[in-house]
C-alpha atoms as a PDB file:
ATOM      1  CA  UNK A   1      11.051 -14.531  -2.589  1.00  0.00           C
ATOM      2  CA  UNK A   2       8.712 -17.040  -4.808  1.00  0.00           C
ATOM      3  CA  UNK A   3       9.243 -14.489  -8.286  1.00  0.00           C
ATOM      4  CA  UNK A   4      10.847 -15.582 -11.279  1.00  0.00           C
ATOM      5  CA  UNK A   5      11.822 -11.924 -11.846  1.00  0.00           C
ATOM      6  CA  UNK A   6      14.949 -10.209 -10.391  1.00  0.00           C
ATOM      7  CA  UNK A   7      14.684  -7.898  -7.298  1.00  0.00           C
ATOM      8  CA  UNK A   8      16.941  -6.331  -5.094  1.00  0.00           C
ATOM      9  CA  UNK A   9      17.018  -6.571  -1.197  1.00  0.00           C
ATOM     10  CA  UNK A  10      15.813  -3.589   0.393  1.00  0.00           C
ATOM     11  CA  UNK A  11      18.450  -1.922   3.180  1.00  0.00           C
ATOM     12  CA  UNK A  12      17.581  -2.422   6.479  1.00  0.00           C
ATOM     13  CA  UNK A  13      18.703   0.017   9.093  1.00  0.00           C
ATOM     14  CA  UNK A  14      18.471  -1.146  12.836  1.00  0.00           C
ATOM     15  CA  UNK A  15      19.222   1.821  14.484  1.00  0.00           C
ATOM     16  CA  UNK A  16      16.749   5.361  13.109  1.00  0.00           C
ATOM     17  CA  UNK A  17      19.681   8.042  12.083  1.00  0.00           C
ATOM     18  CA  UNK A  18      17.544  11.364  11.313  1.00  0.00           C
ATOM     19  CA  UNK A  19      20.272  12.894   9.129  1.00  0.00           C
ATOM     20  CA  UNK A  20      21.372   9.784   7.804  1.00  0.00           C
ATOM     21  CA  UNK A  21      17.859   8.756   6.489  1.00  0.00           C
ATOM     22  CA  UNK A  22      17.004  11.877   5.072  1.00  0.00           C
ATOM     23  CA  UNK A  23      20.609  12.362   3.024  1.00  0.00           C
ATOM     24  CA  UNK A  24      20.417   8.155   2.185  1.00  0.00           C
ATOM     25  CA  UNK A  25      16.560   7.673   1.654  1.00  0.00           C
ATOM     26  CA  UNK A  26      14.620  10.142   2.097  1.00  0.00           C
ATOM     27  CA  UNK A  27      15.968  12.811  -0.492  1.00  0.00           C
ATOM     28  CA  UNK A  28      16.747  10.016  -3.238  1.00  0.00           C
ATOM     29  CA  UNK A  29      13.318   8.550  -2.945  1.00  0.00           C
ATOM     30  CA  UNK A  30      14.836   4.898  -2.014  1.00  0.00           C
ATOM     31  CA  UNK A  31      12.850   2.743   0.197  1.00  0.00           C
ATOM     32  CA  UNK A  32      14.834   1.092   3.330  1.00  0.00           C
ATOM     33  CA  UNK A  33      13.807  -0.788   6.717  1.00  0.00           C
ATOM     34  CA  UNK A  34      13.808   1.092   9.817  1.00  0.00           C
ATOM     35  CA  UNK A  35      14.049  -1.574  12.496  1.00  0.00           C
ATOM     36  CA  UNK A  36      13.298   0.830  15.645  1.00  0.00           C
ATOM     37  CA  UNK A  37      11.213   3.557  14.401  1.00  0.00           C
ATOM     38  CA  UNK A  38       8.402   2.595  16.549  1.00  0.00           C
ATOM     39  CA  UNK A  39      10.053   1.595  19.817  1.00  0.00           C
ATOM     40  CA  UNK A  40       8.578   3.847  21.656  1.00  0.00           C
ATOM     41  CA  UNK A  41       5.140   3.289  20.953  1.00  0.00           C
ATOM     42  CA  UNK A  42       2.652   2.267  22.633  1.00  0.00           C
ATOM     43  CA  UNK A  43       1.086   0.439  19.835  1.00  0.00           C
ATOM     44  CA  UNK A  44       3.698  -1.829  19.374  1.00  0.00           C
ATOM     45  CA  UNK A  45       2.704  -3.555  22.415  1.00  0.00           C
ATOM     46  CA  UNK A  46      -1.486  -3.330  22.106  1.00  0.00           C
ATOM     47  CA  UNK A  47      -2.089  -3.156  19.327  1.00  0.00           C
ATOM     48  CA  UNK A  48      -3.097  -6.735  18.549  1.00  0.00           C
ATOM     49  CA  UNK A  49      -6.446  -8.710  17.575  1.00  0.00           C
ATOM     50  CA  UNK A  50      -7.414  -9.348  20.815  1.00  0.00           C
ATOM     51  CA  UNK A  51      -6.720  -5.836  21.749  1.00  0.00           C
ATOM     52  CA  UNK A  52      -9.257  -4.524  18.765  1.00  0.00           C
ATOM     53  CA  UNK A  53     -11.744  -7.225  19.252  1.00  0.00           C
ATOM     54  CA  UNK A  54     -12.065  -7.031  23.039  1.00  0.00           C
ATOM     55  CA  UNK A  55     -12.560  -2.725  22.506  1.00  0.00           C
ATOM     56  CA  UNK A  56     -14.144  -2.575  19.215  1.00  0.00           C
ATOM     57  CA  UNK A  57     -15.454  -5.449  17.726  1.00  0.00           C
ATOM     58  CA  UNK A  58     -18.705  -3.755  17.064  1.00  0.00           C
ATOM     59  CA  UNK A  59     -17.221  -1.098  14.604  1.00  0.00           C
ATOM     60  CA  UNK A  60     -18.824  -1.614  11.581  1.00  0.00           C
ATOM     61  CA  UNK A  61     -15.814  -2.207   8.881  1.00  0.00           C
ATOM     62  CA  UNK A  62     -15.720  -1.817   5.115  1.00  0.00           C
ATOM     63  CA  UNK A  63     -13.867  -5.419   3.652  1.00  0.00           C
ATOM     64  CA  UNK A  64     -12.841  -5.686   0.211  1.00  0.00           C
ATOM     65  CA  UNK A  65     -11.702  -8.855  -2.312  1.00  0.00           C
ATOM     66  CA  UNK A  66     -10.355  -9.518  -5.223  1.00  0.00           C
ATOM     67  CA  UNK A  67     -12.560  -7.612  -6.920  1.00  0.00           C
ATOM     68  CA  UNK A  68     -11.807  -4.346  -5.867  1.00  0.00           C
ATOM     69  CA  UNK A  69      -9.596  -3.832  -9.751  1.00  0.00           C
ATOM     70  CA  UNK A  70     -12.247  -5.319 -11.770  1.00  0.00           C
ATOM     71  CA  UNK A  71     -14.421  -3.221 -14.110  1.00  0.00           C
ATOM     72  CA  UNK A  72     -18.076  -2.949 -12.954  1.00  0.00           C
ATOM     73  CA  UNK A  73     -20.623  -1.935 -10.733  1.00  0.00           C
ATOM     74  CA  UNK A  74     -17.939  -3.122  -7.521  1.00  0.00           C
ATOM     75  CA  UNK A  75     -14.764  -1.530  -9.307  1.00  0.00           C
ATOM     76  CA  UNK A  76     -12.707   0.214  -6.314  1.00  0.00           C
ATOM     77  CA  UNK A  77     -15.810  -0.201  -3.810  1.00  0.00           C
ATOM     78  CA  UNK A  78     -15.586  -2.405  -0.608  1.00  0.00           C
ATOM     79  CA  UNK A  79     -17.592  -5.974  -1.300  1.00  0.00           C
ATOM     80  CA  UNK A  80     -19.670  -5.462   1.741  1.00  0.00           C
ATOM     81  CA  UNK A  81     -19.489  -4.286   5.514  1.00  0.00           C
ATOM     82  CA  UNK A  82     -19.061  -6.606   9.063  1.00  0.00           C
ATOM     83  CA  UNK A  83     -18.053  -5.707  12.870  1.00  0.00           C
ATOM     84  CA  UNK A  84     -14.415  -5.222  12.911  1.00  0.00           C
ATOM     85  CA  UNK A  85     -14.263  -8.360  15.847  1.00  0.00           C
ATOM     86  CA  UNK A  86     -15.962 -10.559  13.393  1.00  0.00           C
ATOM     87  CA  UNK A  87     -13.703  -9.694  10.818  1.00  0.00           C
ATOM     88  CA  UNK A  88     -10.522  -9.790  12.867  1.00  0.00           C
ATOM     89  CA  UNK A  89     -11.418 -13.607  14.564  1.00  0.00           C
ATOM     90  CA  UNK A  90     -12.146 -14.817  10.568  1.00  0.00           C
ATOM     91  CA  UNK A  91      -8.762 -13.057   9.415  1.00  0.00           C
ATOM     92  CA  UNK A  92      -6.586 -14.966  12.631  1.00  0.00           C
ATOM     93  CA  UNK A  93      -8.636 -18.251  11.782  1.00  0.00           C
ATOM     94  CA  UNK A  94      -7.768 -18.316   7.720  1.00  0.00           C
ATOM     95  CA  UNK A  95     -11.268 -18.291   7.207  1.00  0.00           C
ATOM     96  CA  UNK A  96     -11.394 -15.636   4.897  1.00  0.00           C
ATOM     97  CA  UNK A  97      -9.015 -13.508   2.298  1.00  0.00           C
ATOM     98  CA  UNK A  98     -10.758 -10.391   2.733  1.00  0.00           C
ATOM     99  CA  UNK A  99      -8.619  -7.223   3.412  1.00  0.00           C
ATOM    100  CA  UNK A 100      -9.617  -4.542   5.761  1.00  0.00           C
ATOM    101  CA  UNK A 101      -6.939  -1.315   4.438  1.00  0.00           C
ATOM    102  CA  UNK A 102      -6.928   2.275   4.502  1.00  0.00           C
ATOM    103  CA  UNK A 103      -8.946   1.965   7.804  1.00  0.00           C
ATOM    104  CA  UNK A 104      -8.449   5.484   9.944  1.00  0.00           C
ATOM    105  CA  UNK A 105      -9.022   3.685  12.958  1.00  0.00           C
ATOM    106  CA  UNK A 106      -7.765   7.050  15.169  1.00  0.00           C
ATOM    107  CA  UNK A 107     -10.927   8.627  13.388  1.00  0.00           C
ATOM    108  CA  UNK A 108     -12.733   6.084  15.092  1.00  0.00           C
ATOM    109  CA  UNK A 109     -10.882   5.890  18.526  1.00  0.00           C
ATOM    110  CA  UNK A 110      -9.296   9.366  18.797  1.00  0.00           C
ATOM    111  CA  UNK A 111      -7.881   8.265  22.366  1.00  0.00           C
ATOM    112  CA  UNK A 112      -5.322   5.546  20.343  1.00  0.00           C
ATOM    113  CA  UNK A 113      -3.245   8.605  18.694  1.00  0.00           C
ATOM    114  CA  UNK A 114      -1.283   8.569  22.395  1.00  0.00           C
ATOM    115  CA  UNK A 115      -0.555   4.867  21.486  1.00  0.00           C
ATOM    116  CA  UNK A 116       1.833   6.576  18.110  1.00  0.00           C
ATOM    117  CA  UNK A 117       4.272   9.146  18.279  1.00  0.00           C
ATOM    118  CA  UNK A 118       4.874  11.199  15.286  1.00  0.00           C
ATOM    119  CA  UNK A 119       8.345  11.740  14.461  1.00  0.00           C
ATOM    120  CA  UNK A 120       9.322  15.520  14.351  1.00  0.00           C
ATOM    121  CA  UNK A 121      12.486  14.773  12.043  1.00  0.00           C
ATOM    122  CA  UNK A 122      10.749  16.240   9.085  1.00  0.00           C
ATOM    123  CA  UNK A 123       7.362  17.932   9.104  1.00  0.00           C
ATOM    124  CA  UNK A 124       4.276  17.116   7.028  1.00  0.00           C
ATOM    125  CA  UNK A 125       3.229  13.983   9.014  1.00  0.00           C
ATOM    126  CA  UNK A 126      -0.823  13.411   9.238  1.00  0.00           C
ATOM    127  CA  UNK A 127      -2.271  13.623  12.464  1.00  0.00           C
ATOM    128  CA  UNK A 128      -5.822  12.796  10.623  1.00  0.00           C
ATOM    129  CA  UNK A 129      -5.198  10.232   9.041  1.00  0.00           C
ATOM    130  CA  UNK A 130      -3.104   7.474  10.167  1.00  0.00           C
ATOM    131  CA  UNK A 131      -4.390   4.034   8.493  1.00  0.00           C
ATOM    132  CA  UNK A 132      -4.255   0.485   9.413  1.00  0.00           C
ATOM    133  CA  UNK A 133      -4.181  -2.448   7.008  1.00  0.00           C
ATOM    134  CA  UNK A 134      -5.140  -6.243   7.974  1.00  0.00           C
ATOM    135  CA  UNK A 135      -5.129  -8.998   5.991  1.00  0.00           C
ATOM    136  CA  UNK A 136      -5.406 -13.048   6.799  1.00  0.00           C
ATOM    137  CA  UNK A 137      -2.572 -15.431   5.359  1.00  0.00           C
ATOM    138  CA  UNK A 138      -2.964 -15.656   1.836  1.00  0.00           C
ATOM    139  CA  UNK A 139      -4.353 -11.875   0.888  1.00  0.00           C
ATOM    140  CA  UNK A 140      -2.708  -9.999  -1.787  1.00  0.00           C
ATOM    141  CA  UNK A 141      -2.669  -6.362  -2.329  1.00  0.00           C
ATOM    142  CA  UNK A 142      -1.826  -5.756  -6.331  1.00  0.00           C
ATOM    143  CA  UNK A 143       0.676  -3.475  -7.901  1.00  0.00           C
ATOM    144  CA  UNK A 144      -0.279   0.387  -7.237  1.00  0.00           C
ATOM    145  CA  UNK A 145       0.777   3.238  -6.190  1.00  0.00           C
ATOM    146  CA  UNK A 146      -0.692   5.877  -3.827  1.00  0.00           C
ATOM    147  CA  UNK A 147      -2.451   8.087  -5.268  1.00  0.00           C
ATOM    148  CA  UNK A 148      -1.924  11.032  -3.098  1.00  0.00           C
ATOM    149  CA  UNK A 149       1.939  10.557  -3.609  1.00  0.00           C
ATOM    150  CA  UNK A 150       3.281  11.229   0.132  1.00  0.00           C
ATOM    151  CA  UNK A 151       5.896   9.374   1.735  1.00  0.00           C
ATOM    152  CA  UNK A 152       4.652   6.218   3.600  1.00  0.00           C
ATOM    153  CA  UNK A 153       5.737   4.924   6.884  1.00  0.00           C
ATOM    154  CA  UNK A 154       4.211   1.097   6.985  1.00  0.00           C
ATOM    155  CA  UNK A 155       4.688   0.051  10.592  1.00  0.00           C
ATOM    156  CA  UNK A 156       3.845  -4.111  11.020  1.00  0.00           C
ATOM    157  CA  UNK A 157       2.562  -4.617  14.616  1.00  0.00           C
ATOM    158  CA  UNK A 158       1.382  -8.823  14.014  1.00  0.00           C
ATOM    159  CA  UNK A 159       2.395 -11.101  10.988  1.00  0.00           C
ATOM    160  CA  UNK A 160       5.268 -11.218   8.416  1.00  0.00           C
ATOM    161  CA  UNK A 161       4.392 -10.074   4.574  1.00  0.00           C
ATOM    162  CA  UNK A 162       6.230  -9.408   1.595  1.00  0.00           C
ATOM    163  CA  UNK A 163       6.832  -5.777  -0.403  1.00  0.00           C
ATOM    164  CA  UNK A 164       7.524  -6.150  -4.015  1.00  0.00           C
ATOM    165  CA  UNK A 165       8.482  -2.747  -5.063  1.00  0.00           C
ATOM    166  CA  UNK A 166       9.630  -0.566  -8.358  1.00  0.00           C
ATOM    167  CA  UNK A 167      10.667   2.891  -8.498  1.00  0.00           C
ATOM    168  CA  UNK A 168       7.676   5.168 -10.225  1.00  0.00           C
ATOM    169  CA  UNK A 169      10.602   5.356 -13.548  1.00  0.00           C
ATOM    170  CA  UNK A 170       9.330   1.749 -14.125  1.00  0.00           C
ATOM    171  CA  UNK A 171       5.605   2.864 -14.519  1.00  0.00           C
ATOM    172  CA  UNK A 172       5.095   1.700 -18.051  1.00  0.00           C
ATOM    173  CA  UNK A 173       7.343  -1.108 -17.597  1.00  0.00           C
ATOM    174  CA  UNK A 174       4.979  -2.549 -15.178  1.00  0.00           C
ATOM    175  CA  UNK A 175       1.830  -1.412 -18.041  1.00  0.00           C
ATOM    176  CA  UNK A 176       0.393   1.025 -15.960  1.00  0.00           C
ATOM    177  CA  UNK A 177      -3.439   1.751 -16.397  1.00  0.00           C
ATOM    178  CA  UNK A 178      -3.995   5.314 -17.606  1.00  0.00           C
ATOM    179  CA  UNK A 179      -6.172   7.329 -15.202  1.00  0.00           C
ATOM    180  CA  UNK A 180      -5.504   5.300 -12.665  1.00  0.00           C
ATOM    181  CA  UNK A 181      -2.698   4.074  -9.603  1.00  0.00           C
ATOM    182  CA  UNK A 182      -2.933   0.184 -10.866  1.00  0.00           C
ATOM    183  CA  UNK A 183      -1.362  -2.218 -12.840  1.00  0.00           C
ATOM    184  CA  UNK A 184      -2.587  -5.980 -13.700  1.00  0.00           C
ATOM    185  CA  UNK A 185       0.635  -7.593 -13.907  1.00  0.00           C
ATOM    186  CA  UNK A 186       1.378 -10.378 -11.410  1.00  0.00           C
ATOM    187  CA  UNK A 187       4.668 -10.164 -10.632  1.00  0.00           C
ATOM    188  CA  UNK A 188       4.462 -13.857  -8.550  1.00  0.00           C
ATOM    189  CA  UNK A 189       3.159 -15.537 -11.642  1.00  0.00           C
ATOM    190  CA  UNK A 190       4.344 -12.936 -14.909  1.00  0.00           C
ATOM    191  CA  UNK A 191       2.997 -13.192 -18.168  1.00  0.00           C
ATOM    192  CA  UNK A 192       5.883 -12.091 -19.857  1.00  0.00           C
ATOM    193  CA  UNK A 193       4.226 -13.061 -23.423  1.00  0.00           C
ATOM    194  CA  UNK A 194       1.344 -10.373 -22.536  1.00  0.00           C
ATOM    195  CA  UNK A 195       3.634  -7.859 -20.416  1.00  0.00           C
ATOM    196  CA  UNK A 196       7.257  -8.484 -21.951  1.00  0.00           C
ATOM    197  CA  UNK A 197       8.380  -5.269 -20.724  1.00  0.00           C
ATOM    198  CA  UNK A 198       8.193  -6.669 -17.236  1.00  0.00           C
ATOM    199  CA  UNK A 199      11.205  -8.587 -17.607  1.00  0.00           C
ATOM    200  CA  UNK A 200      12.838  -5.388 -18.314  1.00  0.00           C
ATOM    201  CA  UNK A 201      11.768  -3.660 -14.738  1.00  0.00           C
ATOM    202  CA  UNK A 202      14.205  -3.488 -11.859  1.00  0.00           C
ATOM    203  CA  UNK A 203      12.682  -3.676  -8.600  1.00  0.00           C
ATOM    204  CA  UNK A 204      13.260  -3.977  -4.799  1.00  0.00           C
ATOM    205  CA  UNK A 205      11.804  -6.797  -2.495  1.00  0.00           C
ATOM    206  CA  UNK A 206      11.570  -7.316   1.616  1.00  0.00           C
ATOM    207  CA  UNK A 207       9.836  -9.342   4.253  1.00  0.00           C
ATOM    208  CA  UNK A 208       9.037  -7.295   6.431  1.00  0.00           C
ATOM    209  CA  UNK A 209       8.680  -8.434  10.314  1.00  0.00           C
ATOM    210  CA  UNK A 210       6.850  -7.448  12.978  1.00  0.00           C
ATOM    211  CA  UNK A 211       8.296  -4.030  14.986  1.00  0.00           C
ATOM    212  CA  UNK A 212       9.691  -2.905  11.548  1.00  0.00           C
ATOM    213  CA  UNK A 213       8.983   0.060   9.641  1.00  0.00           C
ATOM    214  CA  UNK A 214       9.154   0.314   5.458  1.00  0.00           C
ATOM    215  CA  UNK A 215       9.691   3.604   4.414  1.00  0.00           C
ATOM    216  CA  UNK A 216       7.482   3.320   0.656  1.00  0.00           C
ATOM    217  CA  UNK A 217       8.536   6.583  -0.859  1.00  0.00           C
ATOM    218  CA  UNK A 218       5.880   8.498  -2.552  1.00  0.00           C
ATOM    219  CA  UNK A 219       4.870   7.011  -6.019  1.00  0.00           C
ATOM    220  CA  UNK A 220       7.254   4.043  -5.292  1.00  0.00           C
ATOM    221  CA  UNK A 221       4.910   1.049  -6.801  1.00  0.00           C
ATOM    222  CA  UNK A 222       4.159  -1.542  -4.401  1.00  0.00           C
ATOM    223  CA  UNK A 223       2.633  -5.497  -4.178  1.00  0.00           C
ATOM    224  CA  UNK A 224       2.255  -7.022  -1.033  1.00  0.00           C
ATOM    225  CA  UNK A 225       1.417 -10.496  -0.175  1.00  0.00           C
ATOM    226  CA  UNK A 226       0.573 -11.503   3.663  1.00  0.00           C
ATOM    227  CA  UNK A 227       2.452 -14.526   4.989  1.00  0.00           C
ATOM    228  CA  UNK A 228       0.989 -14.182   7.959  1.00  0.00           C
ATOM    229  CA  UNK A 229      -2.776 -13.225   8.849  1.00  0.00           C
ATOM    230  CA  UNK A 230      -0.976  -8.936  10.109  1.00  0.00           C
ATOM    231  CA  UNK A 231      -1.867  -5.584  11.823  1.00  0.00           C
ATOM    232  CA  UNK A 232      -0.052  -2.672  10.801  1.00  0.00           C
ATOM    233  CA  UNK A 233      -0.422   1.530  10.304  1.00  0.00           C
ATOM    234  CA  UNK A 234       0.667   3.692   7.878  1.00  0.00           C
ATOM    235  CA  UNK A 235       1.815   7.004   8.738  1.00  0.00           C
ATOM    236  CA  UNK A 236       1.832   9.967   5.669  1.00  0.00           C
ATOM    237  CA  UNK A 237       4.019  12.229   5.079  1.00  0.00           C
ATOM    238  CA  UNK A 238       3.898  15.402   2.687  1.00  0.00           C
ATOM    239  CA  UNK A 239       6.023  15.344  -0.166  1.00  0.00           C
ATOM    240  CA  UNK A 240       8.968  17.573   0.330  1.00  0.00           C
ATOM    241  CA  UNK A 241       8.568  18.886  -3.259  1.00  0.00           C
ATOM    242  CA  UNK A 242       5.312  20.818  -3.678  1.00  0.00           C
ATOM    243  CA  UNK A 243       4.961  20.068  -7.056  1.00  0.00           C
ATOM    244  CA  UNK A 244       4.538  16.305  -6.196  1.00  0.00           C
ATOM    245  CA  UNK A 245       1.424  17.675  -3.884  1.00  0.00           C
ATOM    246  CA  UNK A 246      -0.133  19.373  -6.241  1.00  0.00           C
ATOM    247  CA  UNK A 247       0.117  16.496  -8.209  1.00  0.00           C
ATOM    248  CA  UNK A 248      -1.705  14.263  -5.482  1.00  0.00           C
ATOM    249  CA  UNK A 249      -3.836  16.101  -5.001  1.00  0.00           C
ATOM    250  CA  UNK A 250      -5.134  16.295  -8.583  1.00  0.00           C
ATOM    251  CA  UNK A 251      -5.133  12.761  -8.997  1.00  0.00           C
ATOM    252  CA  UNK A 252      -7.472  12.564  -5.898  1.00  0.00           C
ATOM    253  CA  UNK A 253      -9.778  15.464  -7.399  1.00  0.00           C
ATOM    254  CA  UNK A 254      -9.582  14.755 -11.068  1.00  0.00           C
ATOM    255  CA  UNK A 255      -7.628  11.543 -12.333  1.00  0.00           C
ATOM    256  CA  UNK A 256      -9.468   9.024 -10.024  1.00  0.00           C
ATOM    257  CA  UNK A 257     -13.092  11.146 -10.511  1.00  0.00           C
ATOM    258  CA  UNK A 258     -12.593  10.443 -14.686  1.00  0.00           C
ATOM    259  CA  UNK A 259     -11.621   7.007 -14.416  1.00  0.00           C
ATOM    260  CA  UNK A 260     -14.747   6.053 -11.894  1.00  0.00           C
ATOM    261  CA  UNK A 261     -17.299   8.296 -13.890  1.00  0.00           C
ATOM    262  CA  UNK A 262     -16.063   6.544 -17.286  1.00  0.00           C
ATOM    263  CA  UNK A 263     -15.987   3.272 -15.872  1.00  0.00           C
ATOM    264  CA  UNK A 264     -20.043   3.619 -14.564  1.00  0.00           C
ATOM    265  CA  UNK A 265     -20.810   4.696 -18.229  1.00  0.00           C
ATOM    266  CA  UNK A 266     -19.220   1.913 -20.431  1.00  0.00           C
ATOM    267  CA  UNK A 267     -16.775  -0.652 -17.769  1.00  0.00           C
ATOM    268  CA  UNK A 268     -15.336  -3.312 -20.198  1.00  0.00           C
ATOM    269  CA  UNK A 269     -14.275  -0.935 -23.098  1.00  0.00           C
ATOM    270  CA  UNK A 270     -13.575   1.560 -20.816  1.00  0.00           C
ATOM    271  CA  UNK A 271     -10.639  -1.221 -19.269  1.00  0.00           C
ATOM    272  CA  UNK A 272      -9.963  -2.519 -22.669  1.00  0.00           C
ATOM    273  CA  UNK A 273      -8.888   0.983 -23.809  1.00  0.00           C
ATOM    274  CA  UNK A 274      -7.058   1.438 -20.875  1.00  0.00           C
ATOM    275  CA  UNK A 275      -4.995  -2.246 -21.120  1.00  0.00           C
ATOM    276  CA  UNK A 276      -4.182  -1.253 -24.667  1.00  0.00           C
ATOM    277  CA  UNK A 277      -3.184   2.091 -24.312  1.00  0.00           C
ATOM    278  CA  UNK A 278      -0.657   0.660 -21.076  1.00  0.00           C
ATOM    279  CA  UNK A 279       0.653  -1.725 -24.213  1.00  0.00           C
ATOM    280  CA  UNK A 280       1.714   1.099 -26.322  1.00  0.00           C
ATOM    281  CA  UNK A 281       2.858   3.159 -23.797  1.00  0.00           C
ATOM    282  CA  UNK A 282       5.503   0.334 -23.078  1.00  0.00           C
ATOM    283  CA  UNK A 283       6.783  -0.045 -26.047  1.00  0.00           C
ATOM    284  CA  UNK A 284       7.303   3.602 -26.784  1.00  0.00           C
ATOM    285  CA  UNK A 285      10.528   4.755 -26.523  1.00  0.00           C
ATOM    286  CA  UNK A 286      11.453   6.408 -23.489  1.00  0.00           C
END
């Protein structure tokens, strides 16, 4: 698991029970493993680099770094644009740590949606957008949450990587940044002198293989850390509370909007309020 903090293992189920999900998971808000939620799809077969490269490697793709949480001009913005073949032969070669996420690749190539199969268990699944992550051996996505709060199906088609995840009770445990989905505490490496509260969080943790499914329910925290250079698609779900998309989508409309428009105006004390306001809010009293 490579933390010093505690986690626990994250269910796995190997055989998709509707009913038994939905009552067990689903309901509760507790992520689990599906291990043959995507058997029938096509995907799970094609959808590998070669695949991508050989069909379309000239897609021009948006790749982000490290930089993506740090305040400035590049805060939450992609660190530049390449063909998605270029990208995908430097990701299998560990050339490079970029990440290529949130990529609505059906946008791009309607004709792949017959390659996924929505599951009709529950309605509110996307048919518009249905986004891929990749990421080489070594990238790291840091703790957030999503900000549009649905239910996430995270299907791995290539690679192993790990989930770290907490509940969204542990939100100011893990110093969450006001206005925004993030939080800057490393949960591989914790500076429990700067974020003591951390050692206070309970969380979950899974490697998840290729042909498995995480179910991330909505708000659920999450850091991930490729083991493997990895392909995989998210599928969204509406909340089944209304309330929670309401509050999505306000933090798409307003909550993200404040914290980019303050952070062009004045960047470092714009983050500096923001890291000392997610100090006293852990320490408060819940």
């Amino acid at each position: 698991m490579n933390s010093p903090l505690s986690f626990r293992q994250v269910p796995k189920l190997e055989t998709f029970d509707p009913e038994v999900f939905k009552r067990d998971y689903l309901y509760p808000c507790k992520p689990v493993v599906i291990g043959d939620f995507s058997k029938d799809w096509g995907a799970r077969e094609r959808w590998r680099p070669e695949f991508f490269i050989e069909n379309y490697g000239q897609e021009q793709v948006k790749v982000y770094d490290t930089g993506f949480g740090v305040p400035g001009k590049k805060y939450m913005s992609n660190l530049t644009t390449m063909p998605l073949g270029d990208y995908l032969k430097a990701m299998m070669s560990g050339q490079t740590t970029l990440r290529l996420f949130l990529y609505n690749m059906i946008k791009v190539a309607p004709e792949l949606k017959a390659d996924v199969k929505l599951p009709k268990f529950i309605k509110g699944f996307s048919e518009r957008f249905m986004f891929m992550f990749f990421g080489s051996q070594g990238s790291v996505t840091q703790m957030h949450y999503d900000i549009d709060l649905s239910h996430v199906f995270h299907t791995a088609f290539t690679g192993r990587k790990r989930f770290y995840l907490y509940p969204p009770s542990m939100g100011r445990k893990l110093y969450r940044h006001p206005f925004t989905i993030r939080s800057y505490v490393d949960v591989l490496k914790p500076d429990l002198e700067k974020f003591p509260k951390l050692a206070e969080a309970t969380g979950d943790y899974v490697e998840l293989a290729p042909g498995e499914t995480l179910f991330i329910p909505a708000g659920y925290w999450h850091h991930v850390v490729y083991d493997e250079p990895s392909i995989a698609l998210s599928l969204r779900c509406a909340h089944h509370h209304w309330w929670k998309r309401v509050e999505g989508i306000l933090n798409i409309l307003f909550v993200q909007m404040v914290d980019r428009l303050v952070n062009k105006i004045t960047p470092v004390a714009w983050f500096e309020w923001k890291q000392n306001k997610a100090r006293l809010l852990a320490e408060k009293p819940l």
